[in-house]
Protein backbone atom coordinates (compact mmCIF):
# COMPACT_ATOMS: atom_id res chain seq x y z
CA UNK A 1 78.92 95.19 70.45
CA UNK A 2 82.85 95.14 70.57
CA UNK A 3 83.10 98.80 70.38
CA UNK A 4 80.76 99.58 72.51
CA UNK A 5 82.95 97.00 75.18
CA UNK A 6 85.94 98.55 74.13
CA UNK A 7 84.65 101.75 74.44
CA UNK A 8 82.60 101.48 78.25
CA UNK A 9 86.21 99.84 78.75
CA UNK A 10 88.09 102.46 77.99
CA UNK A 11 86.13 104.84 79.57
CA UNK A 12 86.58 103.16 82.81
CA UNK A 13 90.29 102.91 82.52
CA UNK A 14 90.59 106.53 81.89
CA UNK A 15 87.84 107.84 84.52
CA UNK A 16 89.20 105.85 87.47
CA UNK A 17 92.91 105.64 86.36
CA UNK A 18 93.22 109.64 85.81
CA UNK A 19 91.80 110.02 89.68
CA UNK A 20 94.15 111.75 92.15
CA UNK A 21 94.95 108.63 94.61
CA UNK A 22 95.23 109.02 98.20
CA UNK A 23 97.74 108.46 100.04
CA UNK A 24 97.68 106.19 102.83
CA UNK A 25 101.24 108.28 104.39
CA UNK A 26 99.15 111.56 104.67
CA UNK A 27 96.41 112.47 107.47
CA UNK A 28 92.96 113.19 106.41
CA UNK A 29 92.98 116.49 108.56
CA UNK A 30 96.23 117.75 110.40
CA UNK A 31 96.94 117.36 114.55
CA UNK A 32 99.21 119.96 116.17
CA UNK A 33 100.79 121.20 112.89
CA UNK A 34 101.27 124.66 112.88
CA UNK A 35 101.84 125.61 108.87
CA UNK A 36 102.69 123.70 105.67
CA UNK A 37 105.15 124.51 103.36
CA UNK A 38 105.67 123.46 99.93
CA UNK A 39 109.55 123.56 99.42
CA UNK A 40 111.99 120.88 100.07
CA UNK A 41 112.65 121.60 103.93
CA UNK A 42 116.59 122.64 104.30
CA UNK A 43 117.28 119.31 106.36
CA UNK A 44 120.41 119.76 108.80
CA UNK A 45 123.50 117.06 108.34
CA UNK A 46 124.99 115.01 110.73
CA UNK A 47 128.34 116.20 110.02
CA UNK A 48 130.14 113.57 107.62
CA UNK A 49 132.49 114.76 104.96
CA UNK A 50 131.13 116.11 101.38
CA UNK A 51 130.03 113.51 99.24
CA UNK A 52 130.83 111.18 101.80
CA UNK A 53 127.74 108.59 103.01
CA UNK A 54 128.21 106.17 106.07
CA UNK A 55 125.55 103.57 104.49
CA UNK A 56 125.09 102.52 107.90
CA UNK A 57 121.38 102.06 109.09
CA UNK A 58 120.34 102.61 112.41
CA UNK A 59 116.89 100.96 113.01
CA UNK A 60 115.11 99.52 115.62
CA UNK A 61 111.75 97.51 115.21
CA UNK A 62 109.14 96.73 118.43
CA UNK A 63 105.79 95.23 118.75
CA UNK A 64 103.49 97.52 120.41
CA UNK A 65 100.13 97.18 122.06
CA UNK A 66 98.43 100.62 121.04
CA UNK A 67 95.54 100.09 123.74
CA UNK A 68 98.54 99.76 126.20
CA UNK A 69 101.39 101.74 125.03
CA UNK A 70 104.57 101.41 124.74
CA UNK A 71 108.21 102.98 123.52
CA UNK A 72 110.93 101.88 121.12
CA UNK A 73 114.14 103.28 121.84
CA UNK A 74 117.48 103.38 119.38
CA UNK A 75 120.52 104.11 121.42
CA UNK A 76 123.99 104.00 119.04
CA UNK A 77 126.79 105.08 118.16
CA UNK A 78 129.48 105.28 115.60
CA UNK A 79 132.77 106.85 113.50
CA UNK A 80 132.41 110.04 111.90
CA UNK A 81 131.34 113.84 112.13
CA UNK A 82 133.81 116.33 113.60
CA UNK A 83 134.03 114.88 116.53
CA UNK A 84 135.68 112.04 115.44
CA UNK A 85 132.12 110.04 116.82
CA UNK A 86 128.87 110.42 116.02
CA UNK A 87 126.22 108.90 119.07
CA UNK A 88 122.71 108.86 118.60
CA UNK A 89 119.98 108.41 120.99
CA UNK A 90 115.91 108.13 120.48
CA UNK A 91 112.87 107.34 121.37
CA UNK A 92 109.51 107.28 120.51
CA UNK A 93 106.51 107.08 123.43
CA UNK A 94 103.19 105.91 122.90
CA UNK A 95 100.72 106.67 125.56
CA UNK A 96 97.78 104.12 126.45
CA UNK A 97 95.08 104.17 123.59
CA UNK A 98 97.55 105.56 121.21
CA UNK A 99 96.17 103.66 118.42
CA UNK A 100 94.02 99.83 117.82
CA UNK A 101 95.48 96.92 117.80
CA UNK A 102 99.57 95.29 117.91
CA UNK A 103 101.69 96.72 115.51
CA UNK A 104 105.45 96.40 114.85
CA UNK A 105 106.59 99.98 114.81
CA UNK A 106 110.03 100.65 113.17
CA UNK A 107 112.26 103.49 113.69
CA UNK A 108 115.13 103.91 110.78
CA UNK A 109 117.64 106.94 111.68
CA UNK A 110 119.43 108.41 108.55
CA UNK A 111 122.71 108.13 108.36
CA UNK A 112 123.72 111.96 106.48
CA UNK A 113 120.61 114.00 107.78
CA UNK A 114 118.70 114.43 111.17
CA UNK A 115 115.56 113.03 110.09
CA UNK A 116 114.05 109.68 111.24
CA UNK A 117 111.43 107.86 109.19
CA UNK A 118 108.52 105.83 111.09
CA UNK A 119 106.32 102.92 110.15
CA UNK A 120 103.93 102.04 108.93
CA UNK A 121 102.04 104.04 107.94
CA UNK A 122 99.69 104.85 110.17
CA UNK A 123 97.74 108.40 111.97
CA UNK A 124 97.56 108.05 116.72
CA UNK A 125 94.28 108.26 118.37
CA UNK A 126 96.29 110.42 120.33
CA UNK A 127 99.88 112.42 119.89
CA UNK A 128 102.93 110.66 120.37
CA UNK A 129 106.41 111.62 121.81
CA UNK A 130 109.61 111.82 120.12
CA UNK A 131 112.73 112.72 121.48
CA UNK A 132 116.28 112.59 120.02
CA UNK A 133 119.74 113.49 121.02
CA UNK A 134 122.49 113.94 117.95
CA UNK A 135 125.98 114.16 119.56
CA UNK A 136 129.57 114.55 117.75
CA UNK A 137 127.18 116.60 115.10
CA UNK A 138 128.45 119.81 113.54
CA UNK A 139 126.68 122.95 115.25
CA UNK A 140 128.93 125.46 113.76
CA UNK A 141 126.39 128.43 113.28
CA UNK A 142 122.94 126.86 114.81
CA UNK A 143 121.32 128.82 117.03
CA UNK A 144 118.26 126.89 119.21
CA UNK A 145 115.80 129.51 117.50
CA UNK A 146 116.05 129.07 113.98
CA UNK A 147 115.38 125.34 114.11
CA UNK A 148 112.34 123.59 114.08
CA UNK A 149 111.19 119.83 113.22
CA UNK A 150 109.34 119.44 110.09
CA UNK A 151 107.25 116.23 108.89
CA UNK A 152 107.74 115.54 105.18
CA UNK A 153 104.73 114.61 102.93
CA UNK A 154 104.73 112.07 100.31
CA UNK A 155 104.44 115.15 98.11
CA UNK A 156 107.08 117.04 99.14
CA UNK A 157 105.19 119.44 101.30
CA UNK A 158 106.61 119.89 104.81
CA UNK A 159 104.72 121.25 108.35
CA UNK A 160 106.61 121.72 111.54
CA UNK A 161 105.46 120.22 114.72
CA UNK A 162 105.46 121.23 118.39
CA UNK A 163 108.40 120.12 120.23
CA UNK A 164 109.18 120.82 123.82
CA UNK A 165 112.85 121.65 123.52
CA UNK A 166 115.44 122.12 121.23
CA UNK A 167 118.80 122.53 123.08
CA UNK A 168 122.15 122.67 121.29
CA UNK A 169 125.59 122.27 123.06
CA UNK A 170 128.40 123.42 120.75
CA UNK A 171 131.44 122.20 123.08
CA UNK A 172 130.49 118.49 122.26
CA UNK A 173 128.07 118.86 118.99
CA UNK A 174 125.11 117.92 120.99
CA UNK A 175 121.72 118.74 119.18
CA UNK A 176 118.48 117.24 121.19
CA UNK A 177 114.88 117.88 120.43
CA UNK A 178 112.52 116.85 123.32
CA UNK A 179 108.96 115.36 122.96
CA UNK A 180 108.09 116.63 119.29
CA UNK A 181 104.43 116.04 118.88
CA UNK A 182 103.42 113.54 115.83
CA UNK A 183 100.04 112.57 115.10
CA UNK A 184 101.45 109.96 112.33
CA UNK A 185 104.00 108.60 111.15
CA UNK A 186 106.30 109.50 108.26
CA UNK A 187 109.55 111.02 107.46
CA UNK A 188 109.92 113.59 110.97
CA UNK A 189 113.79 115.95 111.24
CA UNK A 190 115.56 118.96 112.14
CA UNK A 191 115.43 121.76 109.74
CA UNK A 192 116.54 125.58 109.96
C-alpha cells in the first residue's frame, strides 16, 4: 500500500509539476500587435556614460477607477546624458471601461534604457495610451523610421505596437513617442 502511495504520489508530482505554466504577464490572444519576435529587442539608452548606471528610479503609483478612467503621469528630471540633463515626461491614459474594478497602477521608468515597465499585471477591456517624451537623450544616428516600440514577454519574445508618433529633435536630444497602443501591461520601450 506504501508504494502504491508513493507511487500515485509521484506520479502526480511529475504530471502536474512538468506542465508548461502560464503566465499571468502574457495575453491569452494579442490586441493591436503587429509581429513577434523572438530576439532580445536592441533597446535604445538614455545616454549615460559606459558602464555607468544612475540607480535612480523614476516611478509613479495611482489608484484608478477602470469603469471611469483615469491617467498617471511621471514628469522628472535629472543629471546626466549629453546634455548635461536628462528630463523625462509620461503618461499613461485609460479611457472609461478600460478595465473592472480600482487598481493601483504603477509606472517605473528605467534609468539606462527607454523602456517603462507597468503594473500589475493585468490585459484592458479596451487599448490604452502611452505617451513619453526623453529629452537631453543621445540621438546621434536615429532616424524617426527605424524605431518602433516593442512590448517584452516574460519569455523574451518581443512585438511592436502601434504608436501615433515618433518624433526626434537632435538639437536638444528630444525623443517622444505619442499614444502607443497597449492592451496590457508589461515591460513597453523604444527599440531600432
Amino acid at each position: 500500500m506504501k508504494k502504491l502511495t508513493l507511487s500515485l504520489a509521484l506520479i502526480f508530482i511529475i504530471f502536474f509539476g512538468c506542465r508548461e505554466e502560464l503566465n499571468i504577464t502574457e495575453p491569452v490572444e494579442s490586441v493591436g500587435i503587429e509581429n513577434q519576435q523572438t530576439n532580445e529587442p536592441n533597446w535604445l539608452k538614455l545616454g549615460i556614460p559606459e558602464g555607468a548606471k544612475l540607480t535612480k528610479k523614476t516611478f509613479a503609483s495611482q489608484l484608478i477607477d477602470g469603469a471611469v478612467g483615469g491617467t498617471i503621469t511621471v514628469d522628472t528630471e535629472y543629471a546626466g546624458g549629453d546634455f548635461g540633463q536628462i528630463a523625462i515626461w509620461a503618461q499613461l491614459t485609460f479611457h472609461p471601461g478600460s478595465f473592472d474594478g480600482v487598481v493601483e497602477i504603477t509606472m517605473n521608468i528605467d534609468d539606462e534604457y527607454l523602456y517603462t515597465d507597468f503594473g500589475p499585471h493585468m490585459v484592458f477591456n479596451q487599448l490604452a495610451e502611452y505617451s513619453v517624451i526623453y529629452t537631453g537623450v543621445n540621438t546621434t544616428g536615429l532616424v524617426e523610421d527605424s524605431l518602433r516600440v516593442a512590448f517584452l514577454a516574460p519569455d523574451g519574445s518581443y512585438e511592436f505596437m502601434e504608436t501615433d508618433e515618433i518624433d526626434i529633435d537632435h538639437t536638444n536630444g528630444t525623443v517622444q513617442l505619442l499614444e502607443t497602443q497597449i492592451p496590457h501591461f508589461s515591460r513597453y520601450g523604444l527599440t531600432r
